[in-house]
N, C-alpha and C. Protein backbone atom coordinates (compact mmCIF):
# COMPACT_ATOMS: atom_id res chain seq x y z
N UNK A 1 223.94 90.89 68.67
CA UNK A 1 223.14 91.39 69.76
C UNK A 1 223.31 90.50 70.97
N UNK A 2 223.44 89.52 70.66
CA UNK A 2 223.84 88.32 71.76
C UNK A 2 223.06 88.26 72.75
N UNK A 3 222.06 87.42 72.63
CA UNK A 3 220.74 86.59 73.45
C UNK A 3 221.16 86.44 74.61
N UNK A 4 222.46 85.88 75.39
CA UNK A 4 222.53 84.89 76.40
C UNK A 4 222.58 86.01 77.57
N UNK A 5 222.16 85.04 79.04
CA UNK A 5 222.17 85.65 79.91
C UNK A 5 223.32 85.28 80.61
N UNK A 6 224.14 86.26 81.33
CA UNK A 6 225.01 86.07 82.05
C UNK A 6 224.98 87.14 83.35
N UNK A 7 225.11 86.46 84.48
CA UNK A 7 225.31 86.98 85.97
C UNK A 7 226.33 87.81 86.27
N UNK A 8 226.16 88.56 86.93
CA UNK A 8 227.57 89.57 87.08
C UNK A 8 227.20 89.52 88.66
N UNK A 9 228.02 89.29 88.93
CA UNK A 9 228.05 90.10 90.66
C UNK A 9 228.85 90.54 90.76
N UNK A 10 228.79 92.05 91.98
CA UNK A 10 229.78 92.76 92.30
C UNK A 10 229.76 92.40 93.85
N UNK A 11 231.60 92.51 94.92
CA UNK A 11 230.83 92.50 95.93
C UNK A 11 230.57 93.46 96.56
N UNK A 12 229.98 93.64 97.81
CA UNK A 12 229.43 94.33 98.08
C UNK A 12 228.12 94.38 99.85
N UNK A 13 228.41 95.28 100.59
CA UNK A 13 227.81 94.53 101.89
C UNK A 13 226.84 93.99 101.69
N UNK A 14 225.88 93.89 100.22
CA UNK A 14 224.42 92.58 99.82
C UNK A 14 225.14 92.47 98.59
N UNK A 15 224.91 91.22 98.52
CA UNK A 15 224.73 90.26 97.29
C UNK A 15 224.04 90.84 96.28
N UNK A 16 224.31 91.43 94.96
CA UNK A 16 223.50 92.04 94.16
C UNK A 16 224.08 91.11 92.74
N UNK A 17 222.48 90.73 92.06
CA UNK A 17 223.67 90.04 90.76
C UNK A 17 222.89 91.03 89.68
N UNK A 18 223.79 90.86 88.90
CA UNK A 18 223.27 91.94 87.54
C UNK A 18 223.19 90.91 86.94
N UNK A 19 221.77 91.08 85.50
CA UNK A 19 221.64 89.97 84.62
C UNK A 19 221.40 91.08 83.60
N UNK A 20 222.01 90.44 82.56
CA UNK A 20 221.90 91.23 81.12
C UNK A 20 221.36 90.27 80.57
N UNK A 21 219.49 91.40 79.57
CA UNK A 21 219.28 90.34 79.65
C UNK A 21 218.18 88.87 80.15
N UNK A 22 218.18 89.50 81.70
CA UNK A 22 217.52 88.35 82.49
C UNK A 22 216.50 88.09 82.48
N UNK A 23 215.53 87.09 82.69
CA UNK A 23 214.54 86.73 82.69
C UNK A 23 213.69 87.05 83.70
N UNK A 24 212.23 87.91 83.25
CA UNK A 24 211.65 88.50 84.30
C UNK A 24 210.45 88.64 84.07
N UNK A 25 209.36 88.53 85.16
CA UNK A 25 207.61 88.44 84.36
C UNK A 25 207.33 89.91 84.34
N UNK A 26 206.17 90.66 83.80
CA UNK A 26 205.82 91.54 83.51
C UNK A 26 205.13 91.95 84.73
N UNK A 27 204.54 90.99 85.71
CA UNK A 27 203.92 91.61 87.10
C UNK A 27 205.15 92.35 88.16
N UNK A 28 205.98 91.67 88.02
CA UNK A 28 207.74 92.04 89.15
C UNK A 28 208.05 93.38 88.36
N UNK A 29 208.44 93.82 87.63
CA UNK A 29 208.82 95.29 86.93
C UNK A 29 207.34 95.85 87.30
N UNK A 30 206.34 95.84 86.96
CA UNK A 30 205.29 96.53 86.93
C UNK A 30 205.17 97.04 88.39
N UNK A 31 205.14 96.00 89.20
CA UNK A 31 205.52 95.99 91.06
C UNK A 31 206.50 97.27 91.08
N UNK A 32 207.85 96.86 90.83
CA UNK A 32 208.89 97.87 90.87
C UNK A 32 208.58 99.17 90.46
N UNK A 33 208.19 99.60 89.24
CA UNK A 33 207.96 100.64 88.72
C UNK A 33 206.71 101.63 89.23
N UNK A 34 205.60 100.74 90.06
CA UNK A 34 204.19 101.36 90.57
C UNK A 34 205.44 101.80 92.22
N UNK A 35 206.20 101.15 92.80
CA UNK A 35 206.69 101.92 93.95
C UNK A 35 207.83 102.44 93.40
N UNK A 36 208.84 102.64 92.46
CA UNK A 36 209.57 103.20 92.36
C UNK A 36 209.06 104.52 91.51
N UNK A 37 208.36 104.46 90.86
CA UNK A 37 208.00 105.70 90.53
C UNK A 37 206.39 106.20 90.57
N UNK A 38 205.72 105.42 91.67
CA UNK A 38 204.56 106.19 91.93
C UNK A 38 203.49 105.95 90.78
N UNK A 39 203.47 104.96 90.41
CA UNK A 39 202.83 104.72 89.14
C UNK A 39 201.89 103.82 89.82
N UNK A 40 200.40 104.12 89.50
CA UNK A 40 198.91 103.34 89.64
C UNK A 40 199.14 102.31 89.02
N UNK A 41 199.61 100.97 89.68
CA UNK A 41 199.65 99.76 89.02
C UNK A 41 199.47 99.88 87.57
N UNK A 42 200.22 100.61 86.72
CA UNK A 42 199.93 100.26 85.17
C UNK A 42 200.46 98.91 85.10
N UNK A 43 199.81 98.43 83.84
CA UNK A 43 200.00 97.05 83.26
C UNK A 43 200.33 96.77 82.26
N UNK A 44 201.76 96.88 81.92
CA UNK A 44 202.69 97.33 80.82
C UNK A 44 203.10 95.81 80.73
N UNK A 45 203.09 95.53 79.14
CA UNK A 45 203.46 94.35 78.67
C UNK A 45 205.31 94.37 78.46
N UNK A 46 206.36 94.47 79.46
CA UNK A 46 207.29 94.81 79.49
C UNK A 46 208.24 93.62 78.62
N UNK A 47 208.00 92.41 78.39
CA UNK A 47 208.52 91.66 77.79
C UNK A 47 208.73 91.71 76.53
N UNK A 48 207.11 92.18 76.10
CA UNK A 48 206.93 92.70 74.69
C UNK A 48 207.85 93.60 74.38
N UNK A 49 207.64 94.71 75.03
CA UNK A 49 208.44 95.74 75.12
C UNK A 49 209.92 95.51 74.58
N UNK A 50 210.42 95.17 75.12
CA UNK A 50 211.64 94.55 75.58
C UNK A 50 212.37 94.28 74.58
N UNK A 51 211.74 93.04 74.05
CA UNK A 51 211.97 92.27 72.76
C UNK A 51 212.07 92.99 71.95
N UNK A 52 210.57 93.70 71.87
CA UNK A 52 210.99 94.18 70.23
C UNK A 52 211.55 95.21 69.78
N UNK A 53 211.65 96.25 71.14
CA UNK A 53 212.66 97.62 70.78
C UNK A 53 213.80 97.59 71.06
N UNK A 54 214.43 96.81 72.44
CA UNK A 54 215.55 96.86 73.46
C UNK A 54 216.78 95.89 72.44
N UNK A 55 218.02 97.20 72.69
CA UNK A 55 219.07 96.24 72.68
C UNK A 55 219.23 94.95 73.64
N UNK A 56 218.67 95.44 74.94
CA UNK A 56 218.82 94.64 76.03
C UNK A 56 218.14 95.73 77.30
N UNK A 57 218.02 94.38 78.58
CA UNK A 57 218.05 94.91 79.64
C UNK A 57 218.53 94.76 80.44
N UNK A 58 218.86 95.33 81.80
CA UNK A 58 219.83 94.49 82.69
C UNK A 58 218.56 94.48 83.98
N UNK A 59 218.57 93.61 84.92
CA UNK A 59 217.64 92.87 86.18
C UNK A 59 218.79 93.20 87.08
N UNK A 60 218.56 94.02 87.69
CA UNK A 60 219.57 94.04 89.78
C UNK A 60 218.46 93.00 90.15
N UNK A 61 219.44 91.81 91.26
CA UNK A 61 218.55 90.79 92.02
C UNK A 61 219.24 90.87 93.05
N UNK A 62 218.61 90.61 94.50
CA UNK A 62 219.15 90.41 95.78
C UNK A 62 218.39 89.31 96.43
N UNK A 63 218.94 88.25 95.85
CA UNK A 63 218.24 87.10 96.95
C UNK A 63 217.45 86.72 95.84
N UNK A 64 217.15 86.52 95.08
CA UNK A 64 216.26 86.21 94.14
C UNK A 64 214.89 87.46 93.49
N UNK A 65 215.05 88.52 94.20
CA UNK A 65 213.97 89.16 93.77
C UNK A 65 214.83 90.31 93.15
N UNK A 66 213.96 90.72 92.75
CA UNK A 66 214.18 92.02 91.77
C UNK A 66 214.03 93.31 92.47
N UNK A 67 215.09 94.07 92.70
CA UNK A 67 215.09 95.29 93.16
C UNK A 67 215.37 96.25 92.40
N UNK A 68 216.22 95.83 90.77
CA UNK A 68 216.40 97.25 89.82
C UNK A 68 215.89 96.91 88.29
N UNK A 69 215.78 97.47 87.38
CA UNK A 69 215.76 97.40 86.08
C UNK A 69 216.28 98.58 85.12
N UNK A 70 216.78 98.36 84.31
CA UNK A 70 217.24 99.40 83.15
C UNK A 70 216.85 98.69 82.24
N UNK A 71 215.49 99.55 80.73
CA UNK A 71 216.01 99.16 79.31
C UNK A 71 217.20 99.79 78.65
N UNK A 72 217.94 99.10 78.14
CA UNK A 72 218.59 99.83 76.83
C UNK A 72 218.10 99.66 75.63
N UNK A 73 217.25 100.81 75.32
CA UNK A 73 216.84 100.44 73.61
C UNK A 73 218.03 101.33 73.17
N UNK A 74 218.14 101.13 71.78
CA UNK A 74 218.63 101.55 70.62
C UNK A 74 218.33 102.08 68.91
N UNK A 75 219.17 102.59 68.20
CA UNK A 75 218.78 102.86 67.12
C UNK A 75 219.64 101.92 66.03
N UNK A 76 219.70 100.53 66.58
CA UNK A 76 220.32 99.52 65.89
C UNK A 76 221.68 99.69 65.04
N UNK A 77 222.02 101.00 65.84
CA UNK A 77 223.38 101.06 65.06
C UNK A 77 224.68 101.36 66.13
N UNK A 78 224.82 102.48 66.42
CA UNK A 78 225.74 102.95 66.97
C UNK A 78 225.50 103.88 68.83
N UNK A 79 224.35 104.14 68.28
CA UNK A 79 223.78 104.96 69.76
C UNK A 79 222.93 104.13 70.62
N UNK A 80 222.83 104.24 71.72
CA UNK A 80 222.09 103.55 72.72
C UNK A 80 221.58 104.19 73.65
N UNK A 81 220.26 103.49 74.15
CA UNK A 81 219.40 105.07 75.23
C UNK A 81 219.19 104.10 76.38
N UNK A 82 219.72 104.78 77.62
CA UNK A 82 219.07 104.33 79.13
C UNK A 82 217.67 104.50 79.05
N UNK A 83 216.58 103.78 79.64
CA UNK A 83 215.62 104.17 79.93
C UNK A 83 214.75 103.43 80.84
N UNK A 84 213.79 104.03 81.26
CA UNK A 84 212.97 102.95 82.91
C UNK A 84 214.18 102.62 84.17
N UNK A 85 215.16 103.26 84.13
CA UNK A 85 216.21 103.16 85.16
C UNK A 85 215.27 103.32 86.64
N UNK A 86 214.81 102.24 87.06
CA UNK A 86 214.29 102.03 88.70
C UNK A 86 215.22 101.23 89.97
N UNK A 87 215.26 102.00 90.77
CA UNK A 87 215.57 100.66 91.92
C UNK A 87 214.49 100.99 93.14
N UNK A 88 213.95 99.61 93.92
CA UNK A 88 213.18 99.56 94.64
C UNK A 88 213.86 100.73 95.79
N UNK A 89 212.68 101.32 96.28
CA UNK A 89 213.07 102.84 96.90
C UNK A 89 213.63 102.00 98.54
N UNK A 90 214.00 100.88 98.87
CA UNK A 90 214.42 100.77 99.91
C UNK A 90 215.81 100.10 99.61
N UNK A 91 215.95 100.08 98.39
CA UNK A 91 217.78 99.42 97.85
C UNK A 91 218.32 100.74 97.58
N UNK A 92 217.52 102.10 97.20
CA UNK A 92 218.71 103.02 96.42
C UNK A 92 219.40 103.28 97.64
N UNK A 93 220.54 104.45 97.31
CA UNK A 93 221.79 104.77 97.62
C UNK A 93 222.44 103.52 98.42
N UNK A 94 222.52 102.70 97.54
CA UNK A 94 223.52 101.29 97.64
C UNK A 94 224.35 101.09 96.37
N UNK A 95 224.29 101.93 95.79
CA UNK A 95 225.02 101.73 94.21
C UNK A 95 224.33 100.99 93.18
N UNK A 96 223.58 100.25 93.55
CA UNK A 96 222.52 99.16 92.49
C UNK A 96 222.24 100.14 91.00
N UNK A 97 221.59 101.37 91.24
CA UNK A 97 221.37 102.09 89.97
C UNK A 97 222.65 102.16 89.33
N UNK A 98 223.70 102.75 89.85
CA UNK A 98 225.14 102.95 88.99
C UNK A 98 225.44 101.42 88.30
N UNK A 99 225.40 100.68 89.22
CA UNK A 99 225.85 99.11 88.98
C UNK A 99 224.94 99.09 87.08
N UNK A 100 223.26 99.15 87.95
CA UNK A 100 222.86 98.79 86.58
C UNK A 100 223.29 99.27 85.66
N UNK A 101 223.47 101.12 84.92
CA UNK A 101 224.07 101.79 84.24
C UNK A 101 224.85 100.86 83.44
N UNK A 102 226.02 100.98 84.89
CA UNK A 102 227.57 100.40 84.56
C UNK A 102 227.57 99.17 83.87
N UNK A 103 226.78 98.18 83.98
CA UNK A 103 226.10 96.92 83.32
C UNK A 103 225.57 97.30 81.54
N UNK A 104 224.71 98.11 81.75
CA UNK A 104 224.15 98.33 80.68
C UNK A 104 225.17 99.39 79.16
N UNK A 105 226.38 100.02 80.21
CA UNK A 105 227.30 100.39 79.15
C UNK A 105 228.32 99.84 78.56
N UNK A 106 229.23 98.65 79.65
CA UNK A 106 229.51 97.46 79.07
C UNK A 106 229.12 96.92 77.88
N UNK A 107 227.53 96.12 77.69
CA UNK A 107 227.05 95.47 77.22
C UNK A 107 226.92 96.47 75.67
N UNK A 108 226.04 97.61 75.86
CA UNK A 108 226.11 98.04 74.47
C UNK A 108 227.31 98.46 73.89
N UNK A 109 228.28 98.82 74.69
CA UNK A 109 229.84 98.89 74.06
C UNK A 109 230.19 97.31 73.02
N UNK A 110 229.65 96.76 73.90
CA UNK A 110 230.08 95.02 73.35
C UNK A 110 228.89 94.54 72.44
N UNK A 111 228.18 95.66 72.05
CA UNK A 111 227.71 95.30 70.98
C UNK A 111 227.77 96.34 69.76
N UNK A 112 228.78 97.04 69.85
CA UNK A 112 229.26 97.83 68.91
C UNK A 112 228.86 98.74 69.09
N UNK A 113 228.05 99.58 69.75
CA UNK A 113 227.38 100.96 70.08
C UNK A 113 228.72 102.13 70.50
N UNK A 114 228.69 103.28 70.23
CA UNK A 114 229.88 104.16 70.39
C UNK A 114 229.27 105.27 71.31
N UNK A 115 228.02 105.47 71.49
CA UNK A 115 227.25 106.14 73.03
C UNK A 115 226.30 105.86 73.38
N UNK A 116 226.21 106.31 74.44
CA UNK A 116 225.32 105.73 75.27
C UNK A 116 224.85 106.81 75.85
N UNK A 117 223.02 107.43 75.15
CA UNK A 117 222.20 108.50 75.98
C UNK A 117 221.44 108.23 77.07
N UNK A 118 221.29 109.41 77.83
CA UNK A 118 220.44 109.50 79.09
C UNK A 118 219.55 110.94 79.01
N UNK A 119 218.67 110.82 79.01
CA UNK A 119 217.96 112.62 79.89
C UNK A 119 217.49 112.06 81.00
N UNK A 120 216.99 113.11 81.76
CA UNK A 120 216.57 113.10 82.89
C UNK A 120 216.07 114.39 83.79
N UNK A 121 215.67 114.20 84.46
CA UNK A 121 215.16 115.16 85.33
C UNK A 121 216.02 115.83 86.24
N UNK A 122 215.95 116.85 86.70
CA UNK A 122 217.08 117.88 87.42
C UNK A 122 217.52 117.05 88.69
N UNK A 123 216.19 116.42 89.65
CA UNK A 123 216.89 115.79 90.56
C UNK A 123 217.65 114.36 90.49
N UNK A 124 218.19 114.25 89.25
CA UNK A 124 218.39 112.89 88.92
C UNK A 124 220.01 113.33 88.29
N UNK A 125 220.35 114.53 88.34
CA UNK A 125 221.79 115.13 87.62
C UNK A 125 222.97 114.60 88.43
N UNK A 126 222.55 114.59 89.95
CA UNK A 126 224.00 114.09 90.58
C UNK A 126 223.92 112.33 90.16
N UNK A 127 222.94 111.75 90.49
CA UNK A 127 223.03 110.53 90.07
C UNK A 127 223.94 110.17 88.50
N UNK A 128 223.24 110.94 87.10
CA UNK A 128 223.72 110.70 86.25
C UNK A 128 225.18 110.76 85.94
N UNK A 129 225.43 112.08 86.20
CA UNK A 129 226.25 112.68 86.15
C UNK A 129 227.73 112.18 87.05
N UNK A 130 227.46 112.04 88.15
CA UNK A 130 228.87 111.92 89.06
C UNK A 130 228.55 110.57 89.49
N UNK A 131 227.57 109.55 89.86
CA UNK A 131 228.01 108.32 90.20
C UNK A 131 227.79 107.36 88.60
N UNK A 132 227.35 108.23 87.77
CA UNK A 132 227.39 107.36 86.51
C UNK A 132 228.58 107.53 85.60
N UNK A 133 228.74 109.24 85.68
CA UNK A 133 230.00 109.12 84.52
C UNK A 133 229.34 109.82 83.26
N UNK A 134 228.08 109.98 83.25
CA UNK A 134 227.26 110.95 81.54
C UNK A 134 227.78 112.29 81.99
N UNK A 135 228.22 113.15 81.11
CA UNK A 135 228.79 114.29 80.79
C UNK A 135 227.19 115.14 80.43
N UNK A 136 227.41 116.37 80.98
CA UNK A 136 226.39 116.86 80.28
C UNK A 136 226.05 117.35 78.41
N UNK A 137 225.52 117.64 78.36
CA UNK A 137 224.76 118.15 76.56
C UNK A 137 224.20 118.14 76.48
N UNK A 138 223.86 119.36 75.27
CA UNK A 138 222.81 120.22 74.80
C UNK A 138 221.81 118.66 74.50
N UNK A 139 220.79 119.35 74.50
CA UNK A 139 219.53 118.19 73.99
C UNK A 139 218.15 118.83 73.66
N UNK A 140 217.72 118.11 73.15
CA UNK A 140 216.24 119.21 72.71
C UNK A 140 214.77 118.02 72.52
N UNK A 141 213.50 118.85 73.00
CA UNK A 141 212.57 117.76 73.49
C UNK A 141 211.61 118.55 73.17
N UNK A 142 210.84 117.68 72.62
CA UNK A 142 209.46 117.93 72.45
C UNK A 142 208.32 117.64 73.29
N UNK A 143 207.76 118.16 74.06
CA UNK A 143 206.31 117.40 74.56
C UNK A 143 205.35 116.99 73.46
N UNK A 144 204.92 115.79 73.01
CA UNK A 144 204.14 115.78 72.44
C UNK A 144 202.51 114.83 72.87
């Protein structure tokens, strides 16, 4: 599964480093996630989280702060799921979301995983789809 953190930067007209992985408090994601997706300050123990389901996560940073997050949890074998994919709503269409993706499919490739799922919402298809590279398929969901 491999613990360590390592920096990726791409370049790019800002400095963006990807951390797989990275170290991050539970108030900074919670921040991110109440403006990136409109969420009433919930107070999600994301570390917890993290740990105990996630293959990993990857941290977008610009300057030291946190502008993206992706979990990758898994089913400890072969498949791997995007999920909480945010970037602060004044970084997107800078590539940061693809970056993260692109970060996060690397990493579970390199940990033996053979796919890598996504769903999503209709306005989120060009994103997935053409700056990420997920193919579409059938899928089936329950509300519960």
């Amino acid at each position: 599964m491999g613990g360590g953190r390592e920096a990726v930067s791409y370049a790019r007209a800002m400095t963006i480093t990807y951390e797989w992985r990275g170290e991050f408090g539970n108030a900074a994601v919670n921040a991110l996630h109440a403006e990136g997706f409109g969420d009433r300050g919930a107070d999600v123990d994301w570390l917890t989280r993290v740990h105990r389901h996630s293959l990993g996560w990857v941290c977008a940073r610009r300057e030291g702060e946190l502008v993206g997050f992706v979990n990758v949890a898994w089913d400890g074998g072969v498949h791997a799921f995007v999920l909480d994919t945010v970037v602060a709503p004044r970084s997107r269409r800078s590539g940061i979301g693809a970056g993260l993706v692109a970060e996060a499919g690397r990493r579970a490739r390199a940990a033996g995983c053979s796919w890598l799922h996504v769903d999503f919402e209709d306005g989120l298809r060009e994103f997935y789809l053409d700056a990420c590279g997920f193919r579409p398929t059938s899928a089936g969901l329950i509300a519960l």
